[in-house]
Protein backbone atom coordinates (compact mmCIF):
# COMPACT_ATOMS: atom_id res chain seq x y z
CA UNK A 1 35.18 -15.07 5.00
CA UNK A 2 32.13 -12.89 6.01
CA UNK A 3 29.43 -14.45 7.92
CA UNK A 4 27.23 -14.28 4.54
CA UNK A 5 29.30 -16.59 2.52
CA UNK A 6 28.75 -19.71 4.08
CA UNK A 7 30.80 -22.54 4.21
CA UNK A 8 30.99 -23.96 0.97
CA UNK A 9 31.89 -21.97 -2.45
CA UNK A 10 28.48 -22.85 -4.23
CA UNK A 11 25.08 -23.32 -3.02
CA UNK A 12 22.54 -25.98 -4.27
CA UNK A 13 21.69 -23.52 -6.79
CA UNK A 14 25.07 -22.98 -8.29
CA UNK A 15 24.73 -19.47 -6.97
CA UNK A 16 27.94 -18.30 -5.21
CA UNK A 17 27.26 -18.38 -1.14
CA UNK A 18 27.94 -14.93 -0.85
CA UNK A 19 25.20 -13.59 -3.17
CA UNK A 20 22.31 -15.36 -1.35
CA UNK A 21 22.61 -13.04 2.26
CA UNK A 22 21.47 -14.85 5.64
CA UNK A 23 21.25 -13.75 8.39
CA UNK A 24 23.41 -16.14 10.64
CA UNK A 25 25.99 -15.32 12.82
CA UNK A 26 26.20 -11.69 11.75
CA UNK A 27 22.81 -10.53 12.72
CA UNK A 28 22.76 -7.08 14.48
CA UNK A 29 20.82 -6.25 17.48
CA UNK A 30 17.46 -5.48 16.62
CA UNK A 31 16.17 -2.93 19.30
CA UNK A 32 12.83 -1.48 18.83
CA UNK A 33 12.76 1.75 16.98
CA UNK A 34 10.30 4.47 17.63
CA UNK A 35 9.24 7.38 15.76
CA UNK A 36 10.22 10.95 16.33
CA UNK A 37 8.83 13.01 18.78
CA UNK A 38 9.36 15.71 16.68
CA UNK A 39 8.05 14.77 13.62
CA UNK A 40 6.43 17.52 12.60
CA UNK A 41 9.26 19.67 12.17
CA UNK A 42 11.10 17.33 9.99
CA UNK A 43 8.42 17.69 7.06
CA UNK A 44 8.85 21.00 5.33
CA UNK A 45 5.65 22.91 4.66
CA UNK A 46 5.25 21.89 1.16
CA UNK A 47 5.38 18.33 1.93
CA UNK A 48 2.72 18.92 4.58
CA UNK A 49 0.49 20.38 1.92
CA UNK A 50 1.01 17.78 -0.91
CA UNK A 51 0.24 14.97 2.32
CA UNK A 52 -3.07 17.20 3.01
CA UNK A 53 -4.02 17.05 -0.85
CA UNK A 54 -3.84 13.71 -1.22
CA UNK A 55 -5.64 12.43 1.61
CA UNK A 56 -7.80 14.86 0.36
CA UNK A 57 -8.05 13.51 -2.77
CA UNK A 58 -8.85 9.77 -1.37
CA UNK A 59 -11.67 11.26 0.41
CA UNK A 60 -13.20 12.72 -2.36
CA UNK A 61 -12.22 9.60 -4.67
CA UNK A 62 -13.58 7.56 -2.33
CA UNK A 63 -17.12 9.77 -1.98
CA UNK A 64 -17.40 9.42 -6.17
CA UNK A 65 -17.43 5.79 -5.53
CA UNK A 66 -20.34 5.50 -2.75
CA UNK A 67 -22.18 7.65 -5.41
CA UNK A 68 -21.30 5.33 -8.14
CA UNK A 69 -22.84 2.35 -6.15
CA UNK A 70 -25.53 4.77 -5.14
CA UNK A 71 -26.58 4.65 -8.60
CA UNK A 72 -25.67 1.09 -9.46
CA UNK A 73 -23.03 2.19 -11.65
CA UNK A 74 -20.97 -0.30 -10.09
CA UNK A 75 -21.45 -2.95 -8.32
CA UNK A 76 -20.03 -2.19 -4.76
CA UNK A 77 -17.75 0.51 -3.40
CA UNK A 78 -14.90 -0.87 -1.93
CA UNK A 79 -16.07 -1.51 1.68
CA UNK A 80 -13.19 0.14 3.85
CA UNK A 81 -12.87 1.34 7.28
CA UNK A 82 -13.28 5.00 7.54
CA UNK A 83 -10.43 7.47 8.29
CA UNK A 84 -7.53 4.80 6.85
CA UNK A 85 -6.51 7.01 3.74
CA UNK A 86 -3.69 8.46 5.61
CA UNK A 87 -2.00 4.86 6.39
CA UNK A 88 -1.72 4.75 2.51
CA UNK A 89 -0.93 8.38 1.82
CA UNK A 90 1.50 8.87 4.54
CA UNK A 91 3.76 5.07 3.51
CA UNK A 92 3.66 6.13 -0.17
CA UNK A 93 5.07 9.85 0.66
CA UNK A 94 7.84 8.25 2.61
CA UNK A 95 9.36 5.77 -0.07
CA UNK A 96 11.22 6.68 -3.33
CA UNK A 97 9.28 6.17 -6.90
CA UNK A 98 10.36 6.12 -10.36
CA UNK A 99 8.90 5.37 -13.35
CA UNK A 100 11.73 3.52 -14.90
CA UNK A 101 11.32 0.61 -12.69
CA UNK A 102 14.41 1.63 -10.34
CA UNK A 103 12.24 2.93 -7.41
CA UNK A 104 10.83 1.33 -4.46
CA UNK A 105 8.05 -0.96 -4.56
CA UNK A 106 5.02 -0.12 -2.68
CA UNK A 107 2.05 -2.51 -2.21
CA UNK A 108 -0.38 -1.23 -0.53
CA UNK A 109 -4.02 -2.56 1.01
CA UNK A 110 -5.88 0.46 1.09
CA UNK A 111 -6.39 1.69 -2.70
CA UNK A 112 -6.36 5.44 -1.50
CA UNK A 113 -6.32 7.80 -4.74
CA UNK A 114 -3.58 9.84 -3.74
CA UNK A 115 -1.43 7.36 -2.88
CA UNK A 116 -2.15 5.42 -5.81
CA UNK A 117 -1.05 9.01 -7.54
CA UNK A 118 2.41 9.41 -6.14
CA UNK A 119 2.92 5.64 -7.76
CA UNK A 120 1.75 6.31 -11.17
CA UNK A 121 -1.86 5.87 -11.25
CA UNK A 122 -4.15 8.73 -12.33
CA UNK A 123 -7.25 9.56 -11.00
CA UNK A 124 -8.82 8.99 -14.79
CA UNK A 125 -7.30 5.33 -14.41
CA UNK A 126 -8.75 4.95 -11.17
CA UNK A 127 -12.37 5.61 -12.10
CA UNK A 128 -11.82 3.64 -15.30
CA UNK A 129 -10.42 0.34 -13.66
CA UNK A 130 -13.69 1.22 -11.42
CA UNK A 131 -16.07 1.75 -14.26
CA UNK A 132 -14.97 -0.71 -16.48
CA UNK A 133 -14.08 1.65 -19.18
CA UNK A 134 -12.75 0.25 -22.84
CA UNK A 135 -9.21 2.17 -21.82
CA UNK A 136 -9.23 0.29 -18.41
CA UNK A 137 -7.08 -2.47 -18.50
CA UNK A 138 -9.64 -5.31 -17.29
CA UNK A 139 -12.45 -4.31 -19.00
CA UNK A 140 -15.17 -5.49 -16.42
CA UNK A 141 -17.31 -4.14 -13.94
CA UNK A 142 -15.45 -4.42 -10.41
CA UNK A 143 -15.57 -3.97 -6.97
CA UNK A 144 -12.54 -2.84 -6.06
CA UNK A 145 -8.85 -1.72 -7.96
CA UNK A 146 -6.25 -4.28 -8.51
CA UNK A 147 -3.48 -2.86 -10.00
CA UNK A 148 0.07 -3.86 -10.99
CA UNK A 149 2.87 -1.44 -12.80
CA UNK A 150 6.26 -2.79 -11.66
CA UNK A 151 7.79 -0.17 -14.45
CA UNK A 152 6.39 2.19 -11.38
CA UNK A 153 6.67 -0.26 -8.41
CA UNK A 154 3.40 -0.38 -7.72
CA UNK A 155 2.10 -3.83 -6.52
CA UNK A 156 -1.24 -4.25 -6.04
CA UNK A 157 -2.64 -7.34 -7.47
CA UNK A 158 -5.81 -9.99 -6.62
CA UNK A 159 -3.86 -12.58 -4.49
CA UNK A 160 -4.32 -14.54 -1.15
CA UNK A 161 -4.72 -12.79 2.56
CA UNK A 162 -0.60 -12.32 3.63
CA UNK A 163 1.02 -13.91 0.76
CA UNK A 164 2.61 -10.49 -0.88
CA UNK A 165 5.04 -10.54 2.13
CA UNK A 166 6.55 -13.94 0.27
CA UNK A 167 5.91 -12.06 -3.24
CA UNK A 168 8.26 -9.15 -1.92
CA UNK A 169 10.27 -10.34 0.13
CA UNK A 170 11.39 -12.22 -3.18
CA UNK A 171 12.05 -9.32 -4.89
CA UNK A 172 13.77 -7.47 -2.38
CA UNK A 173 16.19 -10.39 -1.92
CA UNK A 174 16.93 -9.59 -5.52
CA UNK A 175 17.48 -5.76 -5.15
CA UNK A 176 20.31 -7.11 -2.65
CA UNK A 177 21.86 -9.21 -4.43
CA UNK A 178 21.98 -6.71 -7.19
CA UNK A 179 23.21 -4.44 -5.03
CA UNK A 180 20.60 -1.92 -5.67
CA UNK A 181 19.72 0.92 -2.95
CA UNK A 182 15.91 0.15 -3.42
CA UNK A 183 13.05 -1.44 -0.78
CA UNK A 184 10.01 -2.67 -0.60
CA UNK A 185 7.25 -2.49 1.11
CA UNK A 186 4.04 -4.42 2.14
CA UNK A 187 1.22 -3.00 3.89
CA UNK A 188 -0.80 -5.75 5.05
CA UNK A 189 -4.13 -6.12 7.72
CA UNK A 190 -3.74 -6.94 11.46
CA UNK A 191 -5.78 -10.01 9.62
CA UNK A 192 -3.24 -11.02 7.25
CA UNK A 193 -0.74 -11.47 10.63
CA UNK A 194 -3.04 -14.65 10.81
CA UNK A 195 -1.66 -16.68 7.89
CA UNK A 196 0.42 -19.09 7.15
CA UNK A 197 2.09 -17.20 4.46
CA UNK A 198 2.71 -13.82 6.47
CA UNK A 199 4.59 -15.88 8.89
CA UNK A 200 6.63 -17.69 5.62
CA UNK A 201 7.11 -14.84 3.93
CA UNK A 202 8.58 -12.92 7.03
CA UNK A 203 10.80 -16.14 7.91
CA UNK A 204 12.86 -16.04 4.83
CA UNK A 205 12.44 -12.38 4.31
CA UNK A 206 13.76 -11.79 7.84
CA UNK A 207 16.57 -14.65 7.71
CA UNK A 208 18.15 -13.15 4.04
CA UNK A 209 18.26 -9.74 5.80
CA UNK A 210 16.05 -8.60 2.63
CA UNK A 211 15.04 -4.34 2.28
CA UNK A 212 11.91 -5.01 2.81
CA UNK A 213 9.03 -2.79 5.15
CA UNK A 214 5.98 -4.65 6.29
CA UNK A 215 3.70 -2.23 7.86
CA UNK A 216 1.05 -3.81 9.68
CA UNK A 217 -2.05 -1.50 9.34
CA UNK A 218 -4.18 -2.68 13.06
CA UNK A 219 -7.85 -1.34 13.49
CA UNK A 220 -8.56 -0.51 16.99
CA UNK A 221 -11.80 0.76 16.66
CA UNK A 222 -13.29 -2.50 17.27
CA UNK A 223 -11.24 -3.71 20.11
CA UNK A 224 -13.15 -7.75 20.45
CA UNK A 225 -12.21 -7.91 16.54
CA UNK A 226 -8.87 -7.08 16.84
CA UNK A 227 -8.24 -9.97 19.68
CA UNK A 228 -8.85 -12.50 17.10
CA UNK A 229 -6.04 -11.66 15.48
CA UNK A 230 -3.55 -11.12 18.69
CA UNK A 231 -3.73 -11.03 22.23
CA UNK A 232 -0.49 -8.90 22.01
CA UNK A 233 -1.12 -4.91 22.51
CA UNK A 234 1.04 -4.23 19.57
CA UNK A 235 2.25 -6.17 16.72
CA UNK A 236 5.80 -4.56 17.64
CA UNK A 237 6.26 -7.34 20.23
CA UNK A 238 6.08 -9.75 17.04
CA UNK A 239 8.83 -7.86 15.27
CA UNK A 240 11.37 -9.31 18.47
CA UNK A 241 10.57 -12.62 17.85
CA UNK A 242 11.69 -12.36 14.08
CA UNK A 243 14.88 -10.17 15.11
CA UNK A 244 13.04 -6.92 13.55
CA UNK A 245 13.46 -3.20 13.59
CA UNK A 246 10.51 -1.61 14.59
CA UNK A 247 8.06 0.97 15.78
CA UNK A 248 4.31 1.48 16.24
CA UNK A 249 2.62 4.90 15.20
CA UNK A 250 -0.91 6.88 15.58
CA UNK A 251 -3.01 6.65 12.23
CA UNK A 252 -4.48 9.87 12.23
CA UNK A 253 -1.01 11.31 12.68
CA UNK A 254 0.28 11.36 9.22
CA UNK A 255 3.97 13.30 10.21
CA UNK A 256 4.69 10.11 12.51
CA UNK A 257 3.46 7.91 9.56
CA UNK A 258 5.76 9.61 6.89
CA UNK A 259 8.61 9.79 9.18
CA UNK A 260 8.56 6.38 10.73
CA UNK A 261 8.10 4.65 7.73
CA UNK A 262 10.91 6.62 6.10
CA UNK A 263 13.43 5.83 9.06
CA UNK A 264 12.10 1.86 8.71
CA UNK A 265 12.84 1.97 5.05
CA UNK A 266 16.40 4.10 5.53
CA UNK A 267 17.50 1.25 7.51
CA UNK A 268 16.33 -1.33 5.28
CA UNK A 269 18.09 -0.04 2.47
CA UNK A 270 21.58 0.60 4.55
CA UNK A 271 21.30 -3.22 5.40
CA UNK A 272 19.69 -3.75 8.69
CA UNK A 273 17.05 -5.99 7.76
CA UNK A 274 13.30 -6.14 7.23
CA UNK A 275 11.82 -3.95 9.50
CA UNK A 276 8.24 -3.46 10.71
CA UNK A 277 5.61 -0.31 11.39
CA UNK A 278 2.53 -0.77 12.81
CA UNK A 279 -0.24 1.58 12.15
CA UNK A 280 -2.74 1.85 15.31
CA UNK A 281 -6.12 2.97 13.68
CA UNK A 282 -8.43 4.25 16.62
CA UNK A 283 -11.16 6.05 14.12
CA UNK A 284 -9.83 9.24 14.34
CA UNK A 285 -9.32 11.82 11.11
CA UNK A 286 -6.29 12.00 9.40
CA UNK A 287 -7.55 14.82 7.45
CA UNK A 288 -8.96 17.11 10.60
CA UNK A 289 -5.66 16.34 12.55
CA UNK A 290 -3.91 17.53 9.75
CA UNK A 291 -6.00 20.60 9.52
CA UNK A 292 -5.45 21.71 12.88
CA UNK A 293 -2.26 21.38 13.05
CA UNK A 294 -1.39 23.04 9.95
CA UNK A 295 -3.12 26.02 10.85
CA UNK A 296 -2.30 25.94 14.55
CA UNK A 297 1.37 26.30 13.03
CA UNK A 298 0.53 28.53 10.36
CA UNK A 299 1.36 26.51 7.74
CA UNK A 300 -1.52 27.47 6.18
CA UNK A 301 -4.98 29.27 6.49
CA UNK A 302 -8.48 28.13 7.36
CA UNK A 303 -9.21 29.38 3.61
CA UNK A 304 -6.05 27.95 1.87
CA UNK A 305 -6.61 24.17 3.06
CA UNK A 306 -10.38 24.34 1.86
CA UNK A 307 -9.34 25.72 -1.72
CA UNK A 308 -7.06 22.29 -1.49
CA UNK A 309 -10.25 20.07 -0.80
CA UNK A 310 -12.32 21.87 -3.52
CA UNK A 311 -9.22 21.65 -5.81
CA UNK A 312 -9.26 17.98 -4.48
CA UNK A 313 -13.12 17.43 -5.88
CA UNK A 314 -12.84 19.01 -8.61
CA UNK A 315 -9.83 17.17 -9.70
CA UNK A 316 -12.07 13.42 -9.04
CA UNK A 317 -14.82 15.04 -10.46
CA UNK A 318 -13.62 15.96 -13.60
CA UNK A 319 -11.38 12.68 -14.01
CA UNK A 320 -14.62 10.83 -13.24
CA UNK A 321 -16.32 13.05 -16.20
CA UNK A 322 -13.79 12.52 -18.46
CA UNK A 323 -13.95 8.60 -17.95
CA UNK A 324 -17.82 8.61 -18.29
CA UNK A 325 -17.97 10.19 -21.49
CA UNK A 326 -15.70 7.66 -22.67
CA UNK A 327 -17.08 4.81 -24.35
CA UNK A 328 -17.80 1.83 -21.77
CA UNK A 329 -17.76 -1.68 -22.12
CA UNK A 330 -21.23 -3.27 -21.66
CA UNK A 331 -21.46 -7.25 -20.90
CA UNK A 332 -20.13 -8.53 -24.68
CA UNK A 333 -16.89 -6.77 -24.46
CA UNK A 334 -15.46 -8.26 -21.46
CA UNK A 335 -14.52 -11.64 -22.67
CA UNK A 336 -12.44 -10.86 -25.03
CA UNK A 337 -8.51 -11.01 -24.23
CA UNK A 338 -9.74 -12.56 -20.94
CA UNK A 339 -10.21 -16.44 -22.37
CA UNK A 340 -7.64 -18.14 -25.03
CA UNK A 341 -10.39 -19.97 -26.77
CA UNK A 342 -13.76 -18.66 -28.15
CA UNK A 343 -15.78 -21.61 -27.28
CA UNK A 344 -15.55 -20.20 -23.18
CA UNK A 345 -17.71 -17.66 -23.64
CA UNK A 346 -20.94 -19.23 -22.12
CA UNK A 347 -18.66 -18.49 -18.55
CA UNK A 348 -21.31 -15.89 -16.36
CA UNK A 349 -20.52 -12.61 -16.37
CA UNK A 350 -22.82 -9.60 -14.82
CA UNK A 351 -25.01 -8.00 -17.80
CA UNK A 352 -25.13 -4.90 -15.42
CA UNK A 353 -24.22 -4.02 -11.93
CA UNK A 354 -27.48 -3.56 -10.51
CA UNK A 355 -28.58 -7.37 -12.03
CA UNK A 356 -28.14 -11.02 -11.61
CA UNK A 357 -29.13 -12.12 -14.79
CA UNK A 358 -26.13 -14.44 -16.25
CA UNK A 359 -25.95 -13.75 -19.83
């Protein structure tokens, strides 16, 4: 009998032993794992440029947005830290999608538009989810993009600080049982390591040995804030406490991102258990680091990665025309499909962005 199976044929559920994995006797030894020193030469050129791209393209997603606000076409632009696109762009480029519901499932805090691509999610759904458009699925002026296609694996929905660690761990405990070579993976605040349901979630996740990622994404650039949440220097002395994988990486650096998160998820899906990344944000440039780098190795010109940025713009830009010169929904559309009966329509909505009058 394996160590999985238990000592009875049957759990309470009248599932067999062996199909619900724990942990218990068999657990391996969970040293910490650290990212390649080398990980720039383990990402080919062309992945290097499609990385530079899409943080690209969050930037300039991201600027349409602040000019949105700027005139109070929406509410508010998603208030976000500057310089955390490539947390986003760099876990999404190491994972495994498919549109047909058999790829990873990535569920991400940071709503960066390139990421957000690589998962299924145009940029003309992005501004129309944004804008309210009639093709947006909510149909409502918002303030930020809550999205959910698990056809793509893309989890991104409204729900409580820390409790998508529960959510996936749930449904990675299923790709095991299954048998299926897939993970998941939650990216989740240095704030959300505070909660009752992070710690829950990564209990059971981490006792049923489920594929599962949880990337902690910590903000250093405001050193008294992030001592609220830990007095630890790095959320990798959590992951020993839990019996985790794990290794900590530089968020401007988005080789070490893509390749640590990859390793993390590789031995996830072989088996080994949840394992966690931590992202150390210190407010330095993804994008610029990139740049120099790139060109210091001749991966590319001066001239080449700028024609990427403007193709970047003009990609949001036209998306963002294209969704404005579509019909949008003003205050009397958004009820419908949103309440079962007719007689809740005297609920307040926002007649505009820019006002407060209830209508």
């Amino acid at each position: 009998m394996t160590p999985d199976a238990g000592d009875a044929p049957e759990s309470s559920s009248g599932l067999p032993r062996s199909a619900i994995p724990f942990a218990g006797t068999g657990r391996d030894s969970r040293e910490p794992v650290h990212a390649d020193d080398t990980a720039d030469s383990i990402l080919g050129n062309a992945e290097l440029r499609d990385l530079f791209s899409a943080v690209a393209v969050s930037r300039a997603a991201a600027s349409r947005l602040v000019a949105l606000e700027d005139a109070g076409l929406v509410r508010g632009a998603p208030n976000r830290p500057a310089f955390r696109e490539g947390g986003a762009v760099g876990v999404a480029h190491a994972l495994r999608p498919a549109s047909d519901g058999t790829g990873d499932i990535f569920a991400p805090t940071f709503r960066a538009a390139g990421a957000l691509e690589r998962y299924g999610l145009s940029l003309d759904g992005f501004f129309e989810e944004h804008l309210a458009g009639r093709a947006g699925p909510f149909r409502e002026v918002g303030t930020e993009l809550h999205h959910v296609d698990l056809q793509a694996g893309l989890l991104a929905p409204v729900v409580p600080l820390g409790l998508l660690v529960e959510v996936v761990g749930g449904m990675c405990l299923g790709f095991r049982m299954r048998g299926e070579a897939r993970v998941g993976v939650v990216c989740d605040s240095d704030g959300a390591t505070s909660t009752g349901a992070w710690h829950e979630g990564l209990v059971f996740a981490a006792a049923r040995r489920c594929p599962m990622v949880l990337v902690v994404e910590a903000g250093r650039e405001d050193e008294a804030a992030a001592r609220r949440h830990s007095r630890l220097e790095s959320f990798t002395e959590k992951a020993r406490g839990y019996g985790l994988g794990s290794a900590s990486v530089d968020g401007a650096d988005l080789s070490e991102i893509v390749v640590a998160v990859r390793h993390a998820a590789e031995r996830a899906r072989r088996g080994d258990g949840v394992q966690l990344v931590e992202i150390r944000y210190t407010g330095v440039d993804p994008l610029e680091r990139l740049r120099t780098r790139m060109v210091a190795d001749e991966v590319a010109s001066e001239d080449e990665l700028a024609t990427l940025e403007a193709r970047a713009a003009s990609r949001c830009a036209a998306a963002l025309e294209r969704v404005r010169n579509a019909s949008l929904s003003g205050a009397h559309d958004t009820l419908p499909g949103v309440y079962a009966e007719s007689e809740r329509t005297d609920r307040r909505i926002w007649a505009d962005p820019g006002s407060t009058q209830a209508v």
